[in-house]
C-alpha atoms as a PDB file:
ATOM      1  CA  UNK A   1      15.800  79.714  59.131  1.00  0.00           C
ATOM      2  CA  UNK A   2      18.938  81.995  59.796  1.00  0.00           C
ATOM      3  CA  UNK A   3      21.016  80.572  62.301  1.00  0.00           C
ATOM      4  CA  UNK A   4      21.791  83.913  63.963  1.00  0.00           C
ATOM      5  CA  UNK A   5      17.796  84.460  63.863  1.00  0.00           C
ATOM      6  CA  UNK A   6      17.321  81.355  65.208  1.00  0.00           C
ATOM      7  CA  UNK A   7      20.035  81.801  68.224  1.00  0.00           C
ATOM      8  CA  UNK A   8      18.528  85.652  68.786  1.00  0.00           C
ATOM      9  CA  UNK A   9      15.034  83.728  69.251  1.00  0.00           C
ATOM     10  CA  UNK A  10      16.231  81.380  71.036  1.00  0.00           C
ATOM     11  CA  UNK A  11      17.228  83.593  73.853  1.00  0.00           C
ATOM     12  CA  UNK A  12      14.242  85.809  73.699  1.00  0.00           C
ATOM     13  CA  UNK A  13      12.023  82.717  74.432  1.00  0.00           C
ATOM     14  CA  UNK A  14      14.298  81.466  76.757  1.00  0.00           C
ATOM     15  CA  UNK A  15      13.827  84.997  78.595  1.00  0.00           C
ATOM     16  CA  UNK A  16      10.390  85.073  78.185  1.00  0.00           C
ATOM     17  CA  UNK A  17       9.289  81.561  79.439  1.00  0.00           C
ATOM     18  CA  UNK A  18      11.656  81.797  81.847  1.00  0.00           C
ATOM     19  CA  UNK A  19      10.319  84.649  83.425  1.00  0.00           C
ATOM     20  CA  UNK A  20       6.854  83.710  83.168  1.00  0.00           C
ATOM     21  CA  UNK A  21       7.732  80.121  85.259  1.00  0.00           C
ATOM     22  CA  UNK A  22       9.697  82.409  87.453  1.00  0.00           C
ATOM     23  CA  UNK A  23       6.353  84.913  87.741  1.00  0.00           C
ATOM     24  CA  UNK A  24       3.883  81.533  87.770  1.00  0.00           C
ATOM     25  CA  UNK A  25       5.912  79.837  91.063  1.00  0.00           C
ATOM     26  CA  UNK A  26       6.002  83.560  92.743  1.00  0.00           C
ATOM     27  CA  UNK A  27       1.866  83.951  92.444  1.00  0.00           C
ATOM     28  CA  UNK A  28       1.383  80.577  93.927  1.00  0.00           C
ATOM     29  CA  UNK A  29       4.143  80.551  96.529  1.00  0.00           C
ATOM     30  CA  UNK A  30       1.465  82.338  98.759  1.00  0.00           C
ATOM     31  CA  UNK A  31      -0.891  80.013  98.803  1.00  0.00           C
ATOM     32  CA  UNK A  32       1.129  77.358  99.626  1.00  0.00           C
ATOM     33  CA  UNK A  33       3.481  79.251 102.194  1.00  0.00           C
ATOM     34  CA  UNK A  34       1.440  82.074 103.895  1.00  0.00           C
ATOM     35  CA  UNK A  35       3.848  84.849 103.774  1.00  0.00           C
ATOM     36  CA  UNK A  36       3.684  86.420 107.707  1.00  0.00           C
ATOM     37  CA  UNK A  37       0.941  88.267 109.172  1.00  0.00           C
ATOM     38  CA  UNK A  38       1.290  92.009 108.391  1.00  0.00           C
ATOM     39  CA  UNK A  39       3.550  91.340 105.700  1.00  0.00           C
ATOM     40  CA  UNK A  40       2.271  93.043 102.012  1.00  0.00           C
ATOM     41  CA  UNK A  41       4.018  91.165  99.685  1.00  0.00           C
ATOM     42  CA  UNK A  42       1.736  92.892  96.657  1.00  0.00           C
ATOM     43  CA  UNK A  43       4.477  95.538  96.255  1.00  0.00           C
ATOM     44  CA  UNK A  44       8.519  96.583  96.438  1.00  0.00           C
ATOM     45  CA  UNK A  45       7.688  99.139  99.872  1.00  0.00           C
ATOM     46  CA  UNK A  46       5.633  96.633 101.292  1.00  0.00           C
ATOM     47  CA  UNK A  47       8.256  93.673 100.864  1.00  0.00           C
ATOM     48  CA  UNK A  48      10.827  95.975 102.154  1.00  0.00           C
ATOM     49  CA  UNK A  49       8.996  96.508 105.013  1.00  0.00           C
ATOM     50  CA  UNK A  50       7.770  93.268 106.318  1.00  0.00           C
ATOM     51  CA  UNK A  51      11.225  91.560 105.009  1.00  0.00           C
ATOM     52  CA  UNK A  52      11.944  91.383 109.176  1.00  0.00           C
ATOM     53  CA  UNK A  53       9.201  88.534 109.570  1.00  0.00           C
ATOM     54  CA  UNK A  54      10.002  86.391 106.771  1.00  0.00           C
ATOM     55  CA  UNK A  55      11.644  83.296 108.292  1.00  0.00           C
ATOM     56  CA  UNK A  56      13.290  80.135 106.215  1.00  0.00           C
ATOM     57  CA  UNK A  57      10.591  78.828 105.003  1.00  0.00           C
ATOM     58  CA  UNK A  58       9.332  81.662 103.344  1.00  0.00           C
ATOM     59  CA  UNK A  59      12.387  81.623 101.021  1.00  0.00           C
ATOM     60  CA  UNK A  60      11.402  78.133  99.412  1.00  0.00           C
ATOM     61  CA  UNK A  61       9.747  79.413  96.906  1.00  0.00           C
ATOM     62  CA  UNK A  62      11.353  82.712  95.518  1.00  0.00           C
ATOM     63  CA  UNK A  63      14.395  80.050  95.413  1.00  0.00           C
ATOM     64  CA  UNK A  64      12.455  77.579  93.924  1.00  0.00           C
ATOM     65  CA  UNK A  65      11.015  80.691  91.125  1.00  0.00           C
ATOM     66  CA  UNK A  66      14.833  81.825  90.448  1.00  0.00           C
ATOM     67  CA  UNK A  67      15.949  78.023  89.884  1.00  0.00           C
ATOM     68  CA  UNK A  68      13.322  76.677  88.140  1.00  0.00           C
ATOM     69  CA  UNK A  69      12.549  79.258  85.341  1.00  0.00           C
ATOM     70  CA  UNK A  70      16.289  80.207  84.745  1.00  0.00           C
ATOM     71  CA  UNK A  71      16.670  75.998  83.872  1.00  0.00           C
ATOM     72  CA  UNK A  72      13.382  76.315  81.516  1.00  0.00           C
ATOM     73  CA  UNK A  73      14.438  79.409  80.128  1.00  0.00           C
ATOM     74  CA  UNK A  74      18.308  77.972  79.237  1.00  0.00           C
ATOM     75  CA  UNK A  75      16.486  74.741  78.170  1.00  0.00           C
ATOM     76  CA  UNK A  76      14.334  76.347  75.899  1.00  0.00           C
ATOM     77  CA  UNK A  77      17.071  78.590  74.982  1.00  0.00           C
ATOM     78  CA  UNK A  78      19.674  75.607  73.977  1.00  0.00           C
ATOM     79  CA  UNK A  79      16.750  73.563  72.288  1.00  0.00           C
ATOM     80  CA  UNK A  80      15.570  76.145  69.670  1.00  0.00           C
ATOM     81  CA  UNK A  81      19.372  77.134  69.129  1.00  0.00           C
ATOM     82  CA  UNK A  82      20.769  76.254  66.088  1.00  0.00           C
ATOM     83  CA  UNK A  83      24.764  76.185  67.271  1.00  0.00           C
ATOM     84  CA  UNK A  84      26.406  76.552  70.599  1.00  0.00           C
ATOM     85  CA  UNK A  85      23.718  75.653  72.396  1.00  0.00           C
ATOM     86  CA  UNK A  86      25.754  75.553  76.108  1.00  0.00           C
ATOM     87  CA  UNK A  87      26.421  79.235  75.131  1.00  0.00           C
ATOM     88  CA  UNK A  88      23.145  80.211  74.812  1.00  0.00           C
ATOM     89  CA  UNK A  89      22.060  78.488  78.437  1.00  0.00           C
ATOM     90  CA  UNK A  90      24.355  80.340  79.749  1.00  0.00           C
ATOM     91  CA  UNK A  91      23.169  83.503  78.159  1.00  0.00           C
ATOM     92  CA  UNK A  92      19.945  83.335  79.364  1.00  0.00           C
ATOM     93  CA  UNK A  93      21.115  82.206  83.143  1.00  0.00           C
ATOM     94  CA  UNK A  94      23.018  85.390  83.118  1.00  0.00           C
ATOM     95  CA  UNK A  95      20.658  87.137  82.190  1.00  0.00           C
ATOM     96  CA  UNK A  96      18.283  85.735  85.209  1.00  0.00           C
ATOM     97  CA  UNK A  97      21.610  85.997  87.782  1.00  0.00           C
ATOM     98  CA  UNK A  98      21.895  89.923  86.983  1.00  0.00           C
ATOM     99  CA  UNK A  99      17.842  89.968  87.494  1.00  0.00           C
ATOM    100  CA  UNK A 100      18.815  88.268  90.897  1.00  0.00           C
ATOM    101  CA  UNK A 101      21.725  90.603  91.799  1.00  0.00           C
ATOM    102  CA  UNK A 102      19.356  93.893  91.235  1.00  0.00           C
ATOM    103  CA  UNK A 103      16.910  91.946  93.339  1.00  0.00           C
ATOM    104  CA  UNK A 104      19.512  92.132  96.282  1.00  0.00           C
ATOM    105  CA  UNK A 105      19.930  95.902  96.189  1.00  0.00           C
ATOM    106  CA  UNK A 106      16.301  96.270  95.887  1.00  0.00           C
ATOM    107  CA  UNK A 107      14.663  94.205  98.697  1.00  0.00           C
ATOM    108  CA  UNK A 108      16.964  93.729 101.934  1.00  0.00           C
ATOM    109  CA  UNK A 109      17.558  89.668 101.853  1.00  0.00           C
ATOM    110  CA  UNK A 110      18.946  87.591 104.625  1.00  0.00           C
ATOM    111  CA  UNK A 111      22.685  87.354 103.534  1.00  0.00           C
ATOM    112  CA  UNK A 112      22.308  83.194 103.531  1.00  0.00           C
ATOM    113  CA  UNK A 113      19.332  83.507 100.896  1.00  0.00           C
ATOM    114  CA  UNK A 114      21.719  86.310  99.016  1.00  0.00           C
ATOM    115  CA  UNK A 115      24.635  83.575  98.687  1.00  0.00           C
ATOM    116  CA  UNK A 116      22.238  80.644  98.466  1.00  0.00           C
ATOM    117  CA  UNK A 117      20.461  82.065  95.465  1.00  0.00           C
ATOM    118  CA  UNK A 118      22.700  83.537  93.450  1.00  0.00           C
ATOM    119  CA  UNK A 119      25.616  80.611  93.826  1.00  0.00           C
ATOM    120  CA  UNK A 120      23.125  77.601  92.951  1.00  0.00           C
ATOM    121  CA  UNK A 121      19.345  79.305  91.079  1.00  0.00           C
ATOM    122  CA  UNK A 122      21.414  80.901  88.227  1.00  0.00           C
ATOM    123  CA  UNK A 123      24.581  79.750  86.676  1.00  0.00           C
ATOM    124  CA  UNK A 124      24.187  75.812  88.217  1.00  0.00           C
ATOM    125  CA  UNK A 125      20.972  75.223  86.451  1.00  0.00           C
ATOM    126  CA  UNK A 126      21.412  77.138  83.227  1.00  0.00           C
ATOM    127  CA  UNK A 127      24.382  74.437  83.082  1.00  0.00           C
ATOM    128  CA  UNK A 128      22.171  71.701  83.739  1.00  0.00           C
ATOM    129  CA  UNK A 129      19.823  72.933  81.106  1.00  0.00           C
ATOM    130  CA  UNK A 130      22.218  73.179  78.574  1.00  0.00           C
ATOM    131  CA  UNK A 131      24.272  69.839  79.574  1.00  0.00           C
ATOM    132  CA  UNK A 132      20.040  68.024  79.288  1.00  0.00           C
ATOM    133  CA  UNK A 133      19.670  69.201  75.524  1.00  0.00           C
ATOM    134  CA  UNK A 134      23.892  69.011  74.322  1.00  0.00           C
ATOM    135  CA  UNK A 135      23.535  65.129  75.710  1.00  0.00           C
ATOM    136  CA  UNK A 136      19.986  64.643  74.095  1.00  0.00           C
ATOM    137  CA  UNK A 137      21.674  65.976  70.272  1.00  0.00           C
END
């Protein structure tokens, strides 16, 4: 295969998969960590609104979402890439940061959960990912 097909795949699985891990931890989070009583977490308004009751805990998993499917998205992205794989992590963990920074203007965030996720979900584990597969080659 083209290696410039192959890279362009590579980041469009690495997208994909790593939004759908990201999606899979959010639709469990619930039942594993209530989210507070009165709080409607099924939409934007209703997460905007109930944002006040959320304490710590509650931020395990959207943390947990962010870090965990940006590292299997850059993994993917660096294992199905056919040169500069680091470079394609990275792609694909900027891609999830600037998901994370419109996430901040859209629902109101405690500020340590702001700095928290977007200093170590993003850029730290896309560099992991692609560090795993560049020492596996």
């Amino acid at each position: 295969m083209n290696p410039m097909i192959k890279n362009i795949l590579a980041v469009l699985v690495g997208i994909v998969i790593g939004s759908s891990v990201n999606m899979g931890i959010i639709m469990i989070s619930g039942s594993i960590i209530a989210p507070p009583d009165g709080a409607d977490v099924t939409t934007t308004e209703g997460l905007k609104a109930s944002m006040h009751l959320f304490q710590p805990k509650h931020f395990i998993f959207p943390f947990l979402a962010h870090a965990v499917g940006t590292f299997a998205g850059a993994f993917l992205a660096a294992l199905i890439a056919a040169t500069h794989k680091m470079k394609f992590a990275f792609s694909v963990g900027i891609f999830f940061l600037l998901g994370g920074i419109a996430s901040v203007f859209m629902l109101p965030s405690p500020t340590w959960f702001t700095v928290v996720d977007l200093v170590g979900a993003y850029i730290p584990m896309a560099y992991f990912a692609g560090t795993l597969v560049v020492k596996r080659a």
